[in-house]
PDB file of N, CA and C in Angstrom:
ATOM      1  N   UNK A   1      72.270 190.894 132.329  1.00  0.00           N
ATOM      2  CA  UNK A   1      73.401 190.185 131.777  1.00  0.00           C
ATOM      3  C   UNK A   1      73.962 190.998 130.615  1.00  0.00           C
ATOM      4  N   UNK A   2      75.688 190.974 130.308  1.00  0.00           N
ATOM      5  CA  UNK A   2      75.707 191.934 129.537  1.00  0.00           C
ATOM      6  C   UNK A   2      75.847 191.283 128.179  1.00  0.00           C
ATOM      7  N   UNK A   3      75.517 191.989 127.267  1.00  0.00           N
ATOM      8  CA  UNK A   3      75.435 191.500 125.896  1.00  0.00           C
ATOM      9  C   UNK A   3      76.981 190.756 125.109  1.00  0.00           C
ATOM     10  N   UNK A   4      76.797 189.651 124.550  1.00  0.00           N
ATOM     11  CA  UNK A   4      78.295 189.091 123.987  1.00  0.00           C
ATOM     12  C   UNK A   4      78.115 189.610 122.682  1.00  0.00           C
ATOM     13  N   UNK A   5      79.283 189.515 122.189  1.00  0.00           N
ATOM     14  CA  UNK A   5      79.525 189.962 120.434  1.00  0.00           C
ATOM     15  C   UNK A   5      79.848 188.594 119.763  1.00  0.00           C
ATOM     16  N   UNK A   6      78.936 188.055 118.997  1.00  0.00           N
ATOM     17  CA  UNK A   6      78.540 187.072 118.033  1.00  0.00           C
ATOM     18  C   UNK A   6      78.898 187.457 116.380  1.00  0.00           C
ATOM     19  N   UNK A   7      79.379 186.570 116.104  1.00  0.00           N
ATOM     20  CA  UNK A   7      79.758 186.516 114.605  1.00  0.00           C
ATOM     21  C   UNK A   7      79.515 185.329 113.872  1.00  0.00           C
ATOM     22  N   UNK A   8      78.388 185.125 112.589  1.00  0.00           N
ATOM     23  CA  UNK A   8      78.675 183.983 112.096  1.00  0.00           C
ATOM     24  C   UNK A   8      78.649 184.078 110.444  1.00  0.00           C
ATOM     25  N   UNK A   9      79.078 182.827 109.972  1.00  0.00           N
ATOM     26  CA  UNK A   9      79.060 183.289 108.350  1.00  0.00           C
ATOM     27  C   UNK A   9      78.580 182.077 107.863  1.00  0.00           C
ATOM     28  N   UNK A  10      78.986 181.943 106.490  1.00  0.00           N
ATOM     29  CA  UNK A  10      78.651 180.697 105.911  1.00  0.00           C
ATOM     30  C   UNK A  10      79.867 180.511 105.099  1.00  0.00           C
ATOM     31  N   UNK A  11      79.993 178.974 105.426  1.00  0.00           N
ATOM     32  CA  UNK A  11      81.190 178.529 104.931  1.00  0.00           C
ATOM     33  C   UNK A  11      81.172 178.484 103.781  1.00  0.00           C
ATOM     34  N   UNK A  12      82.549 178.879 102.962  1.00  0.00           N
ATOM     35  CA  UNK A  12      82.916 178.809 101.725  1.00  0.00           C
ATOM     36  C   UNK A  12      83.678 177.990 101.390  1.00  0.00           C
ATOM     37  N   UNK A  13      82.482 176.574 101.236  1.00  0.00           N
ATOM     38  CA  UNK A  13      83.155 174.934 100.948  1.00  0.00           C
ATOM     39  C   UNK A  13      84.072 174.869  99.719  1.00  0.00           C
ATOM     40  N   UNK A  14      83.341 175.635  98.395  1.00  0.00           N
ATOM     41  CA  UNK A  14      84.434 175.949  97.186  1.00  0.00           C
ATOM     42  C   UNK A  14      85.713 176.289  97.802  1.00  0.00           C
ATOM     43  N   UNK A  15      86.408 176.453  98.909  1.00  0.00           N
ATOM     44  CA  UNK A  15      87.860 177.156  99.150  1.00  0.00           C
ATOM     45  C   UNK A  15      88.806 176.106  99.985  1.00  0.00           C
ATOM     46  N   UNK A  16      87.729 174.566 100.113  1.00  0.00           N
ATOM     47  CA  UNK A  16      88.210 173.989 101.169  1.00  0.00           C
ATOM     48  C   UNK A  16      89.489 173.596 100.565  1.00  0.00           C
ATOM     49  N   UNK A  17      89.389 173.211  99.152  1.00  0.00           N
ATOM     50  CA  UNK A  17      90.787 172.417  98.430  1.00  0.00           C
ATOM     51  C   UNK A  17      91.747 173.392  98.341  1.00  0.00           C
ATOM     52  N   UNK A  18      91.309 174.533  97.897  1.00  0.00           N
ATOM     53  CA  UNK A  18      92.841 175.837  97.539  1.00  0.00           C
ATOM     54  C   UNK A  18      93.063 175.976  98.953  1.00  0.00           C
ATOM     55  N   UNK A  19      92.599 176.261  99.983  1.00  0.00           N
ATOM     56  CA  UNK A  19      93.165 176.300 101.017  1.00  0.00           C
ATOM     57  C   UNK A  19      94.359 175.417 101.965  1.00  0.00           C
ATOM     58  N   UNK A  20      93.769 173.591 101.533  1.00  0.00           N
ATOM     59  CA  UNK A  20      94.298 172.764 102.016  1.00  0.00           C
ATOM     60  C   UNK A  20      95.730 172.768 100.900  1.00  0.00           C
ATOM     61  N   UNK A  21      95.536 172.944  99.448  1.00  0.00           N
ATOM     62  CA  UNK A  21      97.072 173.087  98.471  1.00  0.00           C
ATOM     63  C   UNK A  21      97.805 174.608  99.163  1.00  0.00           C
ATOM     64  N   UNK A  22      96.998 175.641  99.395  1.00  0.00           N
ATOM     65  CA  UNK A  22      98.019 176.424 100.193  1.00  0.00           C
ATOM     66  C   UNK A  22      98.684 175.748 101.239  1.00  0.00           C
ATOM     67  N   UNK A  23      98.254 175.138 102.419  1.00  0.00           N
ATOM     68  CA  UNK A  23      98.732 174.982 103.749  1.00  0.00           C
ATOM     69  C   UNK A  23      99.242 173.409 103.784  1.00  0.00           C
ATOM     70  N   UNK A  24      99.658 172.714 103.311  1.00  0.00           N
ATOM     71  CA  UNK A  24      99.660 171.210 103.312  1.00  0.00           C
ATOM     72  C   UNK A  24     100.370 170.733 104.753  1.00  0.00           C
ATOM     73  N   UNK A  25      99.456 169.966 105.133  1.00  0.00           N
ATOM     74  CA  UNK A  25      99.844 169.110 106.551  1.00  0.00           C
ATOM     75  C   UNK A  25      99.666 169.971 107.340  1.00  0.00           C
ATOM     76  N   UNK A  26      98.946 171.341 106.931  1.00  0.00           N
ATOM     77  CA  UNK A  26      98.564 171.915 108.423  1.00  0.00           C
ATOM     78  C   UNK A  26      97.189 172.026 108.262  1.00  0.00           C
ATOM     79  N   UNK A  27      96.540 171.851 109.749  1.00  0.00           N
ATOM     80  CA  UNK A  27      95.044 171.182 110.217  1.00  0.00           C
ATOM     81  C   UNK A  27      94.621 172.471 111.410  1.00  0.00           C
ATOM     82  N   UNK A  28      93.634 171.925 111.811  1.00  0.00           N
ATOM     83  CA  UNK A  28      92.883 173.249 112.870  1.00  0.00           C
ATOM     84  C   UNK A  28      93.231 171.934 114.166  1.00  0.00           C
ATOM     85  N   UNK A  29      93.199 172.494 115.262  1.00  0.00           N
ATOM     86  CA  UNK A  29      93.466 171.717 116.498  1.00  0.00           C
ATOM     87  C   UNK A  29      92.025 171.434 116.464  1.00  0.00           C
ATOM     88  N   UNK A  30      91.946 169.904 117.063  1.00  0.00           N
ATOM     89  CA  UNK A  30      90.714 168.899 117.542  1.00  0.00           C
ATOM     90  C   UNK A  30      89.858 169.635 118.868  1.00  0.00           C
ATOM     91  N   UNK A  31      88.749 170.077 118.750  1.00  0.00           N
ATOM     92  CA  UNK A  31      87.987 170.765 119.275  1.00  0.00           C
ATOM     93  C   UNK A  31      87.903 169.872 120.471  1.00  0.00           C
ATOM     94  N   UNK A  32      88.143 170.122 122.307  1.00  0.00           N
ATOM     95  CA  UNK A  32      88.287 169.050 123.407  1.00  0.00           C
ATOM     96  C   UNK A  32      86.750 169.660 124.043  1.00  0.00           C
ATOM     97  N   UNK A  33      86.019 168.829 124.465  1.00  0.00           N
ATOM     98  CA  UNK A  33      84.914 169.067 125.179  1.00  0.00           C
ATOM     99  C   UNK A  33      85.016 168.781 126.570  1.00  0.00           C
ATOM    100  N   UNK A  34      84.100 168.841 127.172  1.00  0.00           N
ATOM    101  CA  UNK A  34      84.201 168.974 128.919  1.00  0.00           C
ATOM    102  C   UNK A  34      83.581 167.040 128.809  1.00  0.00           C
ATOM    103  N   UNK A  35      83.788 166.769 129.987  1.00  0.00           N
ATOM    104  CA  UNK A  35      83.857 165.231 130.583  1.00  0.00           C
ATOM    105  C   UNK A  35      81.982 165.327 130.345  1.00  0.00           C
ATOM    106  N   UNK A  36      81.384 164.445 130.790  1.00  0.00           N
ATOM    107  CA  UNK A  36      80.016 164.419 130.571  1.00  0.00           C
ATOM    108  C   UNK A  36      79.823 163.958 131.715  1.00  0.00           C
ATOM    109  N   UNK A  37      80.706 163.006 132.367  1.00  0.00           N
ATOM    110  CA  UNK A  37      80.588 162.193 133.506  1.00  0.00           C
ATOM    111  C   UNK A  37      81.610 162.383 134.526  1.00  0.00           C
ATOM    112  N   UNK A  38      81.780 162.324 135.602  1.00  0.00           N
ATOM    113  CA  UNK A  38      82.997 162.369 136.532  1.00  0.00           C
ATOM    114  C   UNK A  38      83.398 161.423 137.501  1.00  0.00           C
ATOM    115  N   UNK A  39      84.045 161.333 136.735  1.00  0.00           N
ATOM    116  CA  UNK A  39      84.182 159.649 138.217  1.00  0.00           C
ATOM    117  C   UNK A  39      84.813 159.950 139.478  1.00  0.00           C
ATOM    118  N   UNK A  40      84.655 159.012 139.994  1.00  0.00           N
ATOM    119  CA  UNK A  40      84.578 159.545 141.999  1.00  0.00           C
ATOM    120  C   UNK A  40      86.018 159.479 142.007  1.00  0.00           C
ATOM    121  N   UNK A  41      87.024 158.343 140.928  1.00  0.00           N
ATOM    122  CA  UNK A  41      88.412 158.371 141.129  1.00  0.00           C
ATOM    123  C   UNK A  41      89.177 159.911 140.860  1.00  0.00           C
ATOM    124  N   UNK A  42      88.616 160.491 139.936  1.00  0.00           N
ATOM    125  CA  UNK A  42      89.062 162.342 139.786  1.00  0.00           C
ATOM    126  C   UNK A  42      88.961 163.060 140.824  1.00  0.00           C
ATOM    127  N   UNK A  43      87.669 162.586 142.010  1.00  0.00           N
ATOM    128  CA  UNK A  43      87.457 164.015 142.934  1.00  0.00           C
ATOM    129  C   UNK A  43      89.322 164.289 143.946  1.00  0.00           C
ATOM    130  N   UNK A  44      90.282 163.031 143.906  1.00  0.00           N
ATOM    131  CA  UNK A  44      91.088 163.344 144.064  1.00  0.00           C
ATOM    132  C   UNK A  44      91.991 164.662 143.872  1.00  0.00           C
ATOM    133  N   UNK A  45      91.837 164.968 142.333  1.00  0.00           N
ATOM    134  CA  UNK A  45      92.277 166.063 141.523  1.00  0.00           C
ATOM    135  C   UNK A  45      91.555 167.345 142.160  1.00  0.00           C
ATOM    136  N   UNK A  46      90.372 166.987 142.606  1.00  0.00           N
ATOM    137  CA  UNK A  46      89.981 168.457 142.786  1.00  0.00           C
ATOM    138  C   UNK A  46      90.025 169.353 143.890  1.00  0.00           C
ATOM    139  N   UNK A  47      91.012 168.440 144.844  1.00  0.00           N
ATOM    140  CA  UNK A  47      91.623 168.646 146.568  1.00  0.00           C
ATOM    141  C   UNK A  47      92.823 168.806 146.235  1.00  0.00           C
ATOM    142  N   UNK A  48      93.662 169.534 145.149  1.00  0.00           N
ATOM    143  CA  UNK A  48      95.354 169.335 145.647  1.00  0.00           C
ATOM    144  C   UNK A  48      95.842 169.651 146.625  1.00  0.00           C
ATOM    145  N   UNK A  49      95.378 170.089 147.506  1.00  0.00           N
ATOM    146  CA  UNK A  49      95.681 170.445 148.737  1.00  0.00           C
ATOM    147  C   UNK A  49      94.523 171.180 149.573  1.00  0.00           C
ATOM    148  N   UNK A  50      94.482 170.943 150.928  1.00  0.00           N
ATOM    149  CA  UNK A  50      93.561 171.530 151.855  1.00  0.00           C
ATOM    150  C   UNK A  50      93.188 172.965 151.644  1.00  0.00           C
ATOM    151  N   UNK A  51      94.104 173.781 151.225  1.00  0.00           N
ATOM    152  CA  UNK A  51      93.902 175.118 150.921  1.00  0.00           C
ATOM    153  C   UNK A  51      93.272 175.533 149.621  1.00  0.00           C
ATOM    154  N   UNK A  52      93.582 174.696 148.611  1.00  0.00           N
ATOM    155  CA  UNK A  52      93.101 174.671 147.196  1.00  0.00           C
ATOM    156  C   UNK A  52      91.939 174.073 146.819  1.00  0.00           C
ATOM    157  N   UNK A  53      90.752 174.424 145.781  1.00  0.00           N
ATOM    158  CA  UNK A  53      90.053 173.709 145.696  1.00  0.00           C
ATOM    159  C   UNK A  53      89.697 174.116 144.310  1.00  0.00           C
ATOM    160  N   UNK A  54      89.318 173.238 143.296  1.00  0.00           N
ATOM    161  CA  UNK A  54      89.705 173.649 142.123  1.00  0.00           C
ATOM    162  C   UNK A  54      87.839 173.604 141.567  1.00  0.00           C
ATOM    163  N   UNK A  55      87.414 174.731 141.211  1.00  0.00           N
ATOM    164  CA  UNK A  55      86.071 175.450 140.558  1.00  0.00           C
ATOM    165  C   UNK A  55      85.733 174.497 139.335  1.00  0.00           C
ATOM    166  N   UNK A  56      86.425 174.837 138.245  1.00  0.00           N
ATOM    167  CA  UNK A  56      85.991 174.825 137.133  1.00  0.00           C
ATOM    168  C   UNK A  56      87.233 174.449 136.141  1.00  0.00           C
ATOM    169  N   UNK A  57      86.884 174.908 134.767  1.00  0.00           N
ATOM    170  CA  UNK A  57      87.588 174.466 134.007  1.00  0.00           C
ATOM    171  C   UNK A  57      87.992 176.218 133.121  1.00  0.00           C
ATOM    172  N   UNK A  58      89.247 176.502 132.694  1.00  0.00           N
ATOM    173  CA  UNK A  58      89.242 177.689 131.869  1.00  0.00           C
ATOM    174  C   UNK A  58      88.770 177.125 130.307  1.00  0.00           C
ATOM    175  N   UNK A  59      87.737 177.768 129.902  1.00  0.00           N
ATOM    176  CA  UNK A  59      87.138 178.005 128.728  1.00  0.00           C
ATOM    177  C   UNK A  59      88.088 177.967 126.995  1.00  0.00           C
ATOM    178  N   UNK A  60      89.110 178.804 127.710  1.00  0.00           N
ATOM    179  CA  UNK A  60      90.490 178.176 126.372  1.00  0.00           C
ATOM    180  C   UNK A  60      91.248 177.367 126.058  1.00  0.00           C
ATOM    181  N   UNK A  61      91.481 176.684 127.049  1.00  0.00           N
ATOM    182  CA  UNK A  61      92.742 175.295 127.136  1.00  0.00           C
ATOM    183  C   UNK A  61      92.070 174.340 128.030  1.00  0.00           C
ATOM    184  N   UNK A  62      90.680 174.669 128.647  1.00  0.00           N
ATOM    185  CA  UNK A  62      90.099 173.066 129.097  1.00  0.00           C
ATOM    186  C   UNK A  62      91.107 173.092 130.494  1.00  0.00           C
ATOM    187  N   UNK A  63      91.794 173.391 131.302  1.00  0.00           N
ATOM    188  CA  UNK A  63      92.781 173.778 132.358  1.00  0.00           C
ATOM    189  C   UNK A  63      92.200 174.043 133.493  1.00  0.00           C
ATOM    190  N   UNK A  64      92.429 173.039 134.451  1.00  0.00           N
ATOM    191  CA  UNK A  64      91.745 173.568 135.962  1.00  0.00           C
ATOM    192  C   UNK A  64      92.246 174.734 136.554  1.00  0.00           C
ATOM    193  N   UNK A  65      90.648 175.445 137.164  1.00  0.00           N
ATOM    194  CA  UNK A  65      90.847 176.863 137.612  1.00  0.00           C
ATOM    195  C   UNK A  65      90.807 176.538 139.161  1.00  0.00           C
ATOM    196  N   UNK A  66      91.523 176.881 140.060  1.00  0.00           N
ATOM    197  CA  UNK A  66      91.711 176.418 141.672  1.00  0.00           C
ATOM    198  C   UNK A  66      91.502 177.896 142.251  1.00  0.00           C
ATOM    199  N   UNK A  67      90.871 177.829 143.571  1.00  0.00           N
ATOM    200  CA  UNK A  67      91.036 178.865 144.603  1.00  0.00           C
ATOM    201  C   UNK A  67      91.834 178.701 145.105  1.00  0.00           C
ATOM    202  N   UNK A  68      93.019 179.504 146.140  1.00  0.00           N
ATOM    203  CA  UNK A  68      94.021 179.188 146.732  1.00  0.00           C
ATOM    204  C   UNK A  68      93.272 179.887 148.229  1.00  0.00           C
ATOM    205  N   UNK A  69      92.700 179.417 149.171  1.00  0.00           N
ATOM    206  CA  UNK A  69      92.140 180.040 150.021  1.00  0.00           C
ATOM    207  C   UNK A  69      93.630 180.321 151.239  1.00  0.00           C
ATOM    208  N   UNK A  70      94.401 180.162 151.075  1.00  0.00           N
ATOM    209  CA  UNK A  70      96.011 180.953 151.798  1.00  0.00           C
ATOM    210  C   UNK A  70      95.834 182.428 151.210  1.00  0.00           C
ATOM    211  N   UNK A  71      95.748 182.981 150.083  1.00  0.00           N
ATOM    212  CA  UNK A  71      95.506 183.983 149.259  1.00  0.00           C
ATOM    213  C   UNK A  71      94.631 184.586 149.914  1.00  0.00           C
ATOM    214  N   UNK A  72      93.328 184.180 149.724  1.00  0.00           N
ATOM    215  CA  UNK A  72      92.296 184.593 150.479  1.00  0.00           C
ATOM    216  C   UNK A  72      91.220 183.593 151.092  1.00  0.00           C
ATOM    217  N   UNK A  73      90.552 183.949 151.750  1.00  0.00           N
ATOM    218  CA  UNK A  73      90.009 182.911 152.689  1.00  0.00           C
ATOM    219  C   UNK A  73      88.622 182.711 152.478  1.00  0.00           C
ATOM    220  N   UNK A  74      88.136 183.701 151.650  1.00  0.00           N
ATOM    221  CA  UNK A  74      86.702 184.061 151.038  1.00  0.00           C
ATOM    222  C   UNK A  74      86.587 184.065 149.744  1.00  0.00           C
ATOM    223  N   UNK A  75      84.882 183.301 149.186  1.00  0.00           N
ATOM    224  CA  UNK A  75      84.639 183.154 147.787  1.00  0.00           C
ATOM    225  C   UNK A  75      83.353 183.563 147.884  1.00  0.00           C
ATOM    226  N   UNK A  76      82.655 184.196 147.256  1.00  0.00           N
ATOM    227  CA  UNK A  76      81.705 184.345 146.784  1.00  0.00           C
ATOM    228  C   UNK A  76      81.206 184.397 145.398  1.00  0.00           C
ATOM    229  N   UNK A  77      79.989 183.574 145.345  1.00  0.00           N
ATOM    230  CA  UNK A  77      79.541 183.235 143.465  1.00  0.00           C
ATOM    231  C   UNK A  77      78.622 183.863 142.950  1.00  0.00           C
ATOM    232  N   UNK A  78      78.874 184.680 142.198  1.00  0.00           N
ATOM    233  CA  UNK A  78      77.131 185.313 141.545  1.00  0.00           C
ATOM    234  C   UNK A  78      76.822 184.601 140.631  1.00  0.00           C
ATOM    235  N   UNK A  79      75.209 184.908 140.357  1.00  0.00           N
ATOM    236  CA  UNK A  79      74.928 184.277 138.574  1.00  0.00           C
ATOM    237  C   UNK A  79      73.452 184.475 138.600  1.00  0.00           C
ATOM    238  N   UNK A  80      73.162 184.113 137.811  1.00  0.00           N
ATOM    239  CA  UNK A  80      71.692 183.697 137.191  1.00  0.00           C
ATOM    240  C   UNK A  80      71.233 182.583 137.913  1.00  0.00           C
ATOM    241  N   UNK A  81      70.372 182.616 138.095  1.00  0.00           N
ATOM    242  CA  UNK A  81      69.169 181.560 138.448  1.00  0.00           C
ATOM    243  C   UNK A  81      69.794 180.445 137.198  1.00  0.00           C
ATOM    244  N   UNK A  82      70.176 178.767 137.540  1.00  0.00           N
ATOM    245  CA  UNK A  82      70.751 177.611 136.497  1.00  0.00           C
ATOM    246  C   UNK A  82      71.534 178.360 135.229  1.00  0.00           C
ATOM    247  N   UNK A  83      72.707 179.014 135.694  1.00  0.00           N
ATOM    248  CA  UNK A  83      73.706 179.277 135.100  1.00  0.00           C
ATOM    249  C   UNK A  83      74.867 178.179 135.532  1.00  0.00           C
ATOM    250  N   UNK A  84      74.850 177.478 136.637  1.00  0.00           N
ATOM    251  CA  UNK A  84      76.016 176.233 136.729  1.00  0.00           C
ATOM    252  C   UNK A  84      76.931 177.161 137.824  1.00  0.00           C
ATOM    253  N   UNK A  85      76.225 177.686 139.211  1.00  0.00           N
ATOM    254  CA  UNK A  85      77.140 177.972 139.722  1.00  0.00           C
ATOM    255  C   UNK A  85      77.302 176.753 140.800  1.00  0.00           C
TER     256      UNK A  85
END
């Protein structure tokens, strides 16, 4: 597996107020998490059509990722042994 590039720090809580008098009324966007549960009424969503069938979710905007098997007609998945393929 190839190695990711990690960065972490420690927050500098002293800066939370000068920061918020710099920027007033502007905020960080509300962090969206993945569903925990899926209800059987969604699996609708995940057939938009016979040709399409939608994988996953993109990692930046939470946005369904679809195969278009008209495109191509073949998928194949690699991974790790309980990586969530």
């Amino acid at each position: 597996m190839a190695a990711e590039h990690f960065l972490f720090a420690r927050p500098a809580l002293e800066s939370i107020s000068v920061l918020n008098a710099r920027y007033p009324g502007q905020s960080a966007p509300p962090i969206r998490l993945l569903p925990t549960d899926l209800a059987p009424t969604a699996l609708g969503t995940l057939y938009p059509a016979p040709e399409r069938v939608v994988i996953g979710q993109r990692e930046e905007d939470l946005a369904s990722v679809a195969v278009d098997f008209t495109d191509n007609p073949l998928l194949m998945v690699f991974g790790d042994a309980k990586t969530g393929k």
